[in-house]
C-alpha atoms as a PDB file:
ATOM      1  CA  UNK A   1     108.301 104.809  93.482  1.00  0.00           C
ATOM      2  CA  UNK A   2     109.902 101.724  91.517  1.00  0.00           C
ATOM      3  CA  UNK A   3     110.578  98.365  93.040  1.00  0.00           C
ATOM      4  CA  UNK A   4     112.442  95.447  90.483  1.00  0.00           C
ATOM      5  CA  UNK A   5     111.369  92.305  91.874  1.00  0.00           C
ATOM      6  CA  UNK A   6     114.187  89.889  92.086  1.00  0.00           C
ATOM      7  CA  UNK A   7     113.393  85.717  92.003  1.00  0.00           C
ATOM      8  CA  UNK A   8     115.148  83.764  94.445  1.00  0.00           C
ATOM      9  CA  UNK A   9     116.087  79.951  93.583  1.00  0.00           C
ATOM     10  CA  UNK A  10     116.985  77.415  95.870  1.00  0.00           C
ATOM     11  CA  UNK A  11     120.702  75.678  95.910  1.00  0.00           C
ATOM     12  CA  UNK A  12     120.381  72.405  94.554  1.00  0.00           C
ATOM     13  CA  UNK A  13     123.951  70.462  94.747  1.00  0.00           C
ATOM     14  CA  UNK A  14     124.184  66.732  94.759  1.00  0.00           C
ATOM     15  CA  UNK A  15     125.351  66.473  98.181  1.00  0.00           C
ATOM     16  CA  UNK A  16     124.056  69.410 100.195  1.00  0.00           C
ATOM     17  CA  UNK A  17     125.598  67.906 103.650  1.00  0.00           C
ATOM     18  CA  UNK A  18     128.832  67.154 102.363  1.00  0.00           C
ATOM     19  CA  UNK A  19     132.117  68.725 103.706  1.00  0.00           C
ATOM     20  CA  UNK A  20     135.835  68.448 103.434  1.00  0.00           C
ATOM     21  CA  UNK A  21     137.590  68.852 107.250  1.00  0.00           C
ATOM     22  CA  UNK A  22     141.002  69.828 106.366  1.00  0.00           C
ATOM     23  CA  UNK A  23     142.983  69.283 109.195  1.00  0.00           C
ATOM     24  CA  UNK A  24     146.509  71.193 110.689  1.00  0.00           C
ATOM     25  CA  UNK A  25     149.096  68.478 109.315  1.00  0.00           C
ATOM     26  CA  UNK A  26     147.715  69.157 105.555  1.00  0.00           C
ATOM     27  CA  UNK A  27     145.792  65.604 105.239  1.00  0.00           C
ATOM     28  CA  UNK A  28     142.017  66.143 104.861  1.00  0.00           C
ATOM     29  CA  UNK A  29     138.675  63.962 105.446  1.00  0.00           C
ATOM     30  CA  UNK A  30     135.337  63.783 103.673  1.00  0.00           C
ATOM     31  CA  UNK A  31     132.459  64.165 106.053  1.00  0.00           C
ATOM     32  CA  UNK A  32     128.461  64.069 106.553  1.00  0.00           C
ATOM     33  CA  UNK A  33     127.482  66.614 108.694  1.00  0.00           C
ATOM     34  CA  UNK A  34     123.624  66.896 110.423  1.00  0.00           C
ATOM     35  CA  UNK A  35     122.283  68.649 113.015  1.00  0.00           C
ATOM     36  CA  UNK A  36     122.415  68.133 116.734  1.00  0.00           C
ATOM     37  CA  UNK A  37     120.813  71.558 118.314  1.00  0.00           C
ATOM     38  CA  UNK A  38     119.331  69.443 121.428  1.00  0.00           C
ATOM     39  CA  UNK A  39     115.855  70.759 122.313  1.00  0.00           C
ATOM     40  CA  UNK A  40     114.646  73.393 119.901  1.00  0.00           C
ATOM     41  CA  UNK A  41     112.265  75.962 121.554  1.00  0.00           C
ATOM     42  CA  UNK A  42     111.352  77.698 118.497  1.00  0.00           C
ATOM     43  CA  UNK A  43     112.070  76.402 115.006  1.00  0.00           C
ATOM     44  CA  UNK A  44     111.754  79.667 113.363  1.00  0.00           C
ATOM     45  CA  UNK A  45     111.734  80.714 109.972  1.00  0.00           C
ATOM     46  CA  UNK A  46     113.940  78.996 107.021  1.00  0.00           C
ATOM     47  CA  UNK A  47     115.807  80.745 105.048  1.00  0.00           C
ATOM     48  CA  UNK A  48     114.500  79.517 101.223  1.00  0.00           C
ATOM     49  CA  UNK A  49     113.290  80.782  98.124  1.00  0.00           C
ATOM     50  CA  UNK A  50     109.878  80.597  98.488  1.00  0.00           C
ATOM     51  CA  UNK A  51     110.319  82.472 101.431  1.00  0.00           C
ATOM     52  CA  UNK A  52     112.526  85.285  99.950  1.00  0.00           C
ATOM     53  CA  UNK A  53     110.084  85.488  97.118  1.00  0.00           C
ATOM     54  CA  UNK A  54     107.071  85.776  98.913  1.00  0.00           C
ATOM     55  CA  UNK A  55     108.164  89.001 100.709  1.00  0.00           C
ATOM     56  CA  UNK A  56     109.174  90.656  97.239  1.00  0.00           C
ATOM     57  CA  UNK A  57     105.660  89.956  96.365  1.00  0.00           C
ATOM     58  CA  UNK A  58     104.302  91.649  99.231  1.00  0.00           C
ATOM     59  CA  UNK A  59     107.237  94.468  98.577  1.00  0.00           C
ATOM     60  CA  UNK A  60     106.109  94.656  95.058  1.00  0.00           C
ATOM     61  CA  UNK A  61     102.271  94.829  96.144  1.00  0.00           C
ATOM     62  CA  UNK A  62     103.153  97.854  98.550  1.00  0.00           C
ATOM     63  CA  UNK A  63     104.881  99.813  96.057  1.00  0.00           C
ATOM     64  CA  UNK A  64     102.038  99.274  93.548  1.00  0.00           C
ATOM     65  CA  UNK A  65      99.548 100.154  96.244  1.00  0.00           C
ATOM     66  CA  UNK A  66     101.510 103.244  97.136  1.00  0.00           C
ATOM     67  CA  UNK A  67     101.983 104.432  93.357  1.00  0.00           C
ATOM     68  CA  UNK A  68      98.143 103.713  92.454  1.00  0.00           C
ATOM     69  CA  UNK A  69      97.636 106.177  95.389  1.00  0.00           C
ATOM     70  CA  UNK A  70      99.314 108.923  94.059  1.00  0.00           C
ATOM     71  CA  UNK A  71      97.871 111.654  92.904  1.00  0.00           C
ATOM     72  CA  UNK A  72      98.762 115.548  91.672  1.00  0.00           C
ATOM     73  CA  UNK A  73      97.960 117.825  94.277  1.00  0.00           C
ATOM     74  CA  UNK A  74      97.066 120.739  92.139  1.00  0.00           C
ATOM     75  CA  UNK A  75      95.051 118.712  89.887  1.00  0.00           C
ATOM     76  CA  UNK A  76      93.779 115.378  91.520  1.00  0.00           C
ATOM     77  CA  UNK A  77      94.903 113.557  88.183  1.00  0.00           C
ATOM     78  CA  UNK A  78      96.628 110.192  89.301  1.00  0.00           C
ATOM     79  CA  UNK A  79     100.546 109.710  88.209  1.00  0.00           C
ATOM     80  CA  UNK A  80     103.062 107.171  89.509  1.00  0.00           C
ATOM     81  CA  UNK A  81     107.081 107.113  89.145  1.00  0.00           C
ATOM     82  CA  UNK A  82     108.127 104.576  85.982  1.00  0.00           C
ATOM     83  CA  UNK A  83     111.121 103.854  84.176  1.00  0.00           C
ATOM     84  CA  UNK A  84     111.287 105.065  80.273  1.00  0.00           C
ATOM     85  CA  UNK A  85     112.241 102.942  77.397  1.00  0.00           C
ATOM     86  CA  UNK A  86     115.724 104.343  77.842  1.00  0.00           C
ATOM     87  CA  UNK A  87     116.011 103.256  81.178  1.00  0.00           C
ATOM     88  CA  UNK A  88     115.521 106.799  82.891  1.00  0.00           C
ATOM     89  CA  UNK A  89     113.175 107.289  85.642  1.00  0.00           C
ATOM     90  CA  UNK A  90     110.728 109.946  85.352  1.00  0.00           C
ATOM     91  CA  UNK A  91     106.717 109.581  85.958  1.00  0.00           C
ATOM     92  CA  UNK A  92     104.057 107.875  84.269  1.00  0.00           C
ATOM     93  CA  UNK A  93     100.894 109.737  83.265  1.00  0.00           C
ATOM     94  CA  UNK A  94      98.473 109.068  80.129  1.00  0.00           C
ATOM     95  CA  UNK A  95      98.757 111.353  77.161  1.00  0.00           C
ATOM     96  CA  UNK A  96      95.513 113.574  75.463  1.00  0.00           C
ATOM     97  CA  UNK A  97      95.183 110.015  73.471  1.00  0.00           C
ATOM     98  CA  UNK A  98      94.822 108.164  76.732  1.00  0.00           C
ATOM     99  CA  UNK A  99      98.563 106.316  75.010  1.00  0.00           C
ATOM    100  CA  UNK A 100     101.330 105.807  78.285  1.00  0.00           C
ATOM    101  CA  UNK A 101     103.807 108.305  78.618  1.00  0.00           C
ATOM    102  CA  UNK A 102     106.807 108.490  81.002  1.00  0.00           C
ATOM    103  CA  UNK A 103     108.282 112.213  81.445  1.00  0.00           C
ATOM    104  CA  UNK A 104     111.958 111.487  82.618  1.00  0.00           C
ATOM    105  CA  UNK A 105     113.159 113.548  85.707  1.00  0.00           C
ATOM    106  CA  UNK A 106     115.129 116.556  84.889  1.00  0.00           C
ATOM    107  CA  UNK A 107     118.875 116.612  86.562  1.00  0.00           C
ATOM    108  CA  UNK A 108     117.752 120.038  87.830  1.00  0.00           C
ATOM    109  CA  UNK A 109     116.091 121.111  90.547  1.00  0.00           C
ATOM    110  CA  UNK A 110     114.399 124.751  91.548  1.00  0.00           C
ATOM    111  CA  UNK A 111     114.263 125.898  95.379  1.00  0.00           C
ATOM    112  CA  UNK A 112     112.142 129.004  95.905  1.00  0.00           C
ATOM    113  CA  UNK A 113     112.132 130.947  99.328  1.00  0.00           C
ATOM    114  CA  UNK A 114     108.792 132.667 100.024  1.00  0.00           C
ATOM    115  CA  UNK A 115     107.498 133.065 103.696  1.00  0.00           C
ATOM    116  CA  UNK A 116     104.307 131.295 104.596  1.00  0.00           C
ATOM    117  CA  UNK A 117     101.295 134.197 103.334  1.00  0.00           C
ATOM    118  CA  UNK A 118     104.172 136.069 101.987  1.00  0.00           C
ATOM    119  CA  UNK A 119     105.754 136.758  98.497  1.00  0.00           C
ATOM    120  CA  UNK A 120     109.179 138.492  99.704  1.00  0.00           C
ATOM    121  CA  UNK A 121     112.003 137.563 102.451  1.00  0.00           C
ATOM    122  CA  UNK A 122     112.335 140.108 104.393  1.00  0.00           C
ATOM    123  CA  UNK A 123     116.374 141.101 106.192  1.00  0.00           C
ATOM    124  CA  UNK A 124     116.837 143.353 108.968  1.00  0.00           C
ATOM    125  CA  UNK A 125     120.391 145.138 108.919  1.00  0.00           C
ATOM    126  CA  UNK A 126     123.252 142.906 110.455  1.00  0.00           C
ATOM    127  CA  UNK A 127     120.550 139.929 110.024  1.00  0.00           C
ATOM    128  CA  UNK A 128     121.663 136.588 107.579  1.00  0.00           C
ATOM    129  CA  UNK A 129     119.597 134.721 106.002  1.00  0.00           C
ATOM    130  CA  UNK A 130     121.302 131.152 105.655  1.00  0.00           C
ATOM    131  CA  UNK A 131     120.213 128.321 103.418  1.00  0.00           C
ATOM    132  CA  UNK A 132     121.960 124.730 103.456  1.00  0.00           C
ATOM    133  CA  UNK A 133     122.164 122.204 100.847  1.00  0.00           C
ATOM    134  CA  UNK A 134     123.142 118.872  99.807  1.00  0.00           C
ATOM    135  CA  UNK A 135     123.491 118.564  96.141  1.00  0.00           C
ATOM    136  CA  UNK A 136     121.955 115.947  95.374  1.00  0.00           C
ATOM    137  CA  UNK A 137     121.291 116.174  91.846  1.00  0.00           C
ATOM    138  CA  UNK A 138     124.920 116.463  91.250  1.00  0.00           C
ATOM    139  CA  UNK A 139     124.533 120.030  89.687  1.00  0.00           C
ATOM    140  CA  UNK A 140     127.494 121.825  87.975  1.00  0.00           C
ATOM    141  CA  UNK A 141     125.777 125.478  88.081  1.00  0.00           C
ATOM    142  CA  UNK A 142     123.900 127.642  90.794  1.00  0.00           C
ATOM    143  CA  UNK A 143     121.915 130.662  89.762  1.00  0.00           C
ATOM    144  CA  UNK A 144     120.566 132.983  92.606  1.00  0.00           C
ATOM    145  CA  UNK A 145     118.281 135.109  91.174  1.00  0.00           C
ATOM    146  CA  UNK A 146     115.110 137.922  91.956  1.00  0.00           C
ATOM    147  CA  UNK A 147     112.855 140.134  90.296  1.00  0.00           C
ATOM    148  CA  UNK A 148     113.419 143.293  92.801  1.00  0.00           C
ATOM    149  CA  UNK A 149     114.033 144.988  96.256  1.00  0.00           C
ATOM    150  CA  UNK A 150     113.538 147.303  98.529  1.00  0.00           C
ATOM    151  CA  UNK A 151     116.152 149.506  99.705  1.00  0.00           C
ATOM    152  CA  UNK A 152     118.317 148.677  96.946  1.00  0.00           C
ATOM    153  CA  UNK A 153     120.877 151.190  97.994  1.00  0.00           C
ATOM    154  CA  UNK A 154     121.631 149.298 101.054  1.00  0.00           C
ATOM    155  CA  UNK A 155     124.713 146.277 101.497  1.00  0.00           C
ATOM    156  CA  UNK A 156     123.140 143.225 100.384  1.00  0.00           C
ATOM    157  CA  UNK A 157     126.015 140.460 100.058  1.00  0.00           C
ATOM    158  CA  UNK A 158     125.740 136.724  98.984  1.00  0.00           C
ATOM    159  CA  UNK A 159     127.977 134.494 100.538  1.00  0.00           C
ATOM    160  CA  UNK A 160     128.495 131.248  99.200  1.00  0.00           C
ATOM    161  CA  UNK A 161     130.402 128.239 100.095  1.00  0.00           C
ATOM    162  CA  UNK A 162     131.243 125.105  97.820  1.00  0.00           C
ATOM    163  CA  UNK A 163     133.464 123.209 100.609  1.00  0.00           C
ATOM    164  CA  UNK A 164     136.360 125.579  99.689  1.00  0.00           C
ATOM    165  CA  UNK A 165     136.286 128.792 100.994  1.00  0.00           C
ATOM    166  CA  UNK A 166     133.833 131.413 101.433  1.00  0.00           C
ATOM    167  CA  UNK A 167     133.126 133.376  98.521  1.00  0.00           C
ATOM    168  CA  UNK A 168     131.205 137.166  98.975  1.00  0.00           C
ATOM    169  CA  UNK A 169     129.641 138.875  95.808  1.00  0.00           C
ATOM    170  CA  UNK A 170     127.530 142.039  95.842  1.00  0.00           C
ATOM    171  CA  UNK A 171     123.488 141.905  95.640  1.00  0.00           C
ATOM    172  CA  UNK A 172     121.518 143.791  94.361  1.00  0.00           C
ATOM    173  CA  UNK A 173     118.130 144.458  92.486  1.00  0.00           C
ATOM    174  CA  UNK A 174     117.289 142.618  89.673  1.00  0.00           C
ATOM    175  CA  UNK A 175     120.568 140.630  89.675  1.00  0.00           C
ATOM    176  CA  UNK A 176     121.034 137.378  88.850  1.00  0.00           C
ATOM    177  CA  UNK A 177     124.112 135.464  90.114  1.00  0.00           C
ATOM    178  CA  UNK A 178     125.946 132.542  88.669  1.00  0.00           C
ATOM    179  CA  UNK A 179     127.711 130.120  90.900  1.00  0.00           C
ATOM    180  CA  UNK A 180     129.874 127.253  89.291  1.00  0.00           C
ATOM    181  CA  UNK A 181     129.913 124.319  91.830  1.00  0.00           C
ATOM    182  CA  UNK A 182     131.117 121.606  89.623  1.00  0.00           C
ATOM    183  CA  UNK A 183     129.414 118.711  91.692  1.00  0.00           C
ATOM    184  CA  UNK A 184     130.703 119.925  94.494  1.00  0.00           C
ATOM    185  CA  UNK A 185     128.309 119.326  97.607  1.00  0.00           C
ATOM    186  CA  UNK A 186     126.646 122.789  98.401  1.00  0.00           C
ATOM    187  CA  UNK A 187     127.417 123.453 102.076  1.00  0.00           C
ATOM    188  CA  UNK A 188     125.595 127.043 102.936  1.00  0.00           C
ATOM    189  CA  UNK A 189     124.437 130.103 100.943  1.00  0.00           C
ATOM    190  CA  UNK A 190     123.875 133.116 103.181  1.00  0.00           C
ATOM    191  CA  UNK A 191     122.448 135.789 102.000  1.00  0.00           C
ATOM    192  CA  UNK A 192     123.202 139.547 104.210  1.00  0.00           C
ATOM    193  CA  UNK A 193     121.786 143.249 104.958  1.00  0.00           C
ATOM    194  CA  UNK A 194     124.826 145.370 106.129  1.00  0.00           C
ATOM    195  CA  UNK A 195     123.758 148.463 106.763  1.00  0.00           C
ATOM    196  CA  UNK A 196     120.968 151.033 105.764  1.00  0.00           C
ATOM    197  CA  UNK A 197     118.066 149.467 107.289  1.00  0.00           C
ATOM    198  CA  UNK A 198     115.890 146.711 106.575  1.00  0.00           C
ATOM    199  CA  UNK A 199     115.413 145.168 103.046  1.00  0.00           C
ATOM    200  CA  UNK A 200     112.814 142.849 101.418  1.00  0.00           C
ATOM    201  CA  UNK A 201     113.515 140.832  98.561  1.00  0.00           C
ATOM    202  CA  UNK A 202     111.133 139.919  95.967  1.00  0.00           C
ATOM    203  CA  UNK A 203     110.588 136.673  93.727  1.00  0.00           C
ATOM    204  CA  UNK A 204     113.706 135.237  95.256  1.00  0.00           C
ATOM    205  CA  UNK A 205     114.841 132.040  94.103  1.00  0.00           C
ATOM    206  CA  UNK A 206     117.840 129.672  93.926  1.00  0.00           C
ATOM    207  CA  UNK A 207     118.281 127.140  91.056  1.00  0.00           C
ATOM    208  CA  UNK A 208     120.330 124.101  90.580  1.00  0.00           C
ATOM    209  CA  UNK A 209     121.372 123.421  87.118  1.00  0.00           C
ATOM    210  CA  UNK A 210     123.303 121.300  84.545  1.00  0.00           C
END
């Protein structure tokens, strides 16, 4: 995660309690204004720049805590989210020369569906199985997408909406479907078994792209 401290500064004006009452009839009057609160209970805390600076250095300090704590799940090595030289944000992670390296994000993002202990979704006839999305990303290009199924001579329909209209496309085996969105914010993909029994799909997946 990336935090940009900012440094606050202080007003400094030659007459900091000065004010100009301009009154109804047009004419106006130069003033000195103080306080006069009566009995103060609790003085609280100013408003400054020391202040304001102080808690983005304890900001700052959390982020840095929280970055130096992560770590890659699959491999234990330690990474942390950076900017690049060109201003994009990615991750930071050392090279095989031990140099620094930030590895920008990609604008794309890959969702695969595989039940917990399982490696296919599995449909009963009539049944839908409905994903929802926000794009995020601000992709321009959906591809739906797996590597086989079962009862492939059964009704298997995709239907897809982009905030439009519906939009139903056959689905079968093998197939890979190409959805242009456009930036369009994804609302639902459903994916149904008409008729002929149950059907499992394998290696499905859904990808957002450029």
């Amino acid at each position: 995660m990336i935090f940009n401290k900012k440094t606050w500064k202080d007003r400094v004006s030659e007459f900091p309690t000065r004010r100009t009452l301009t009154k109804s009839d047009g004419s106006s009057e130069l003033v000195t204004v103080s306080r006069s609160e009566g009995d103060v209970s609790q003085e609280g805390d100013a408003f400054s720049a020391a202040s304001m600076n102080d808690l983005e250095g304890r900001i700052d300090e959390g982020f840095t805590a929280l970055n130096n704590d992560l770590t890659d799940c699959s491999t234990g090595e330690r990474f942390r989210f950076a900017v690049s030289e060109e201003g994009k944000p990615g991750f930071w992670w050392k090279d095989k020369e031990g140099a620094d390296a930030v590895i920008p994000f990609s604008s794309g993002v890959q969702l695969p569906y595989s039940p917990v202990n399982m490696e296919k979704l599995s449909i009963q006839t009539g049944a839908n199985a409905i994903f929802n999305f926000d794009n995020l990303f601000g992709a321009k290009k959906i591809i739906i997408s797996n590597s086989s199924m079962t009862n492939t001579t059964g009704d298997n329909t995709i239907i897809y909406n982009t905030g439009d209209t519906d939009v139903s496309v056959a689905f079968i085996s093998g197939q890979l479907i190409s959805i242009d969105v456009e930036d369009k914010d994804i609302l639902s993909i459903t994916l149904r078994h008409n008729v002929g029994g149950s059907t499992a799909i394998y290696g499905f997946l859904i990808t957002f792209t450029d």
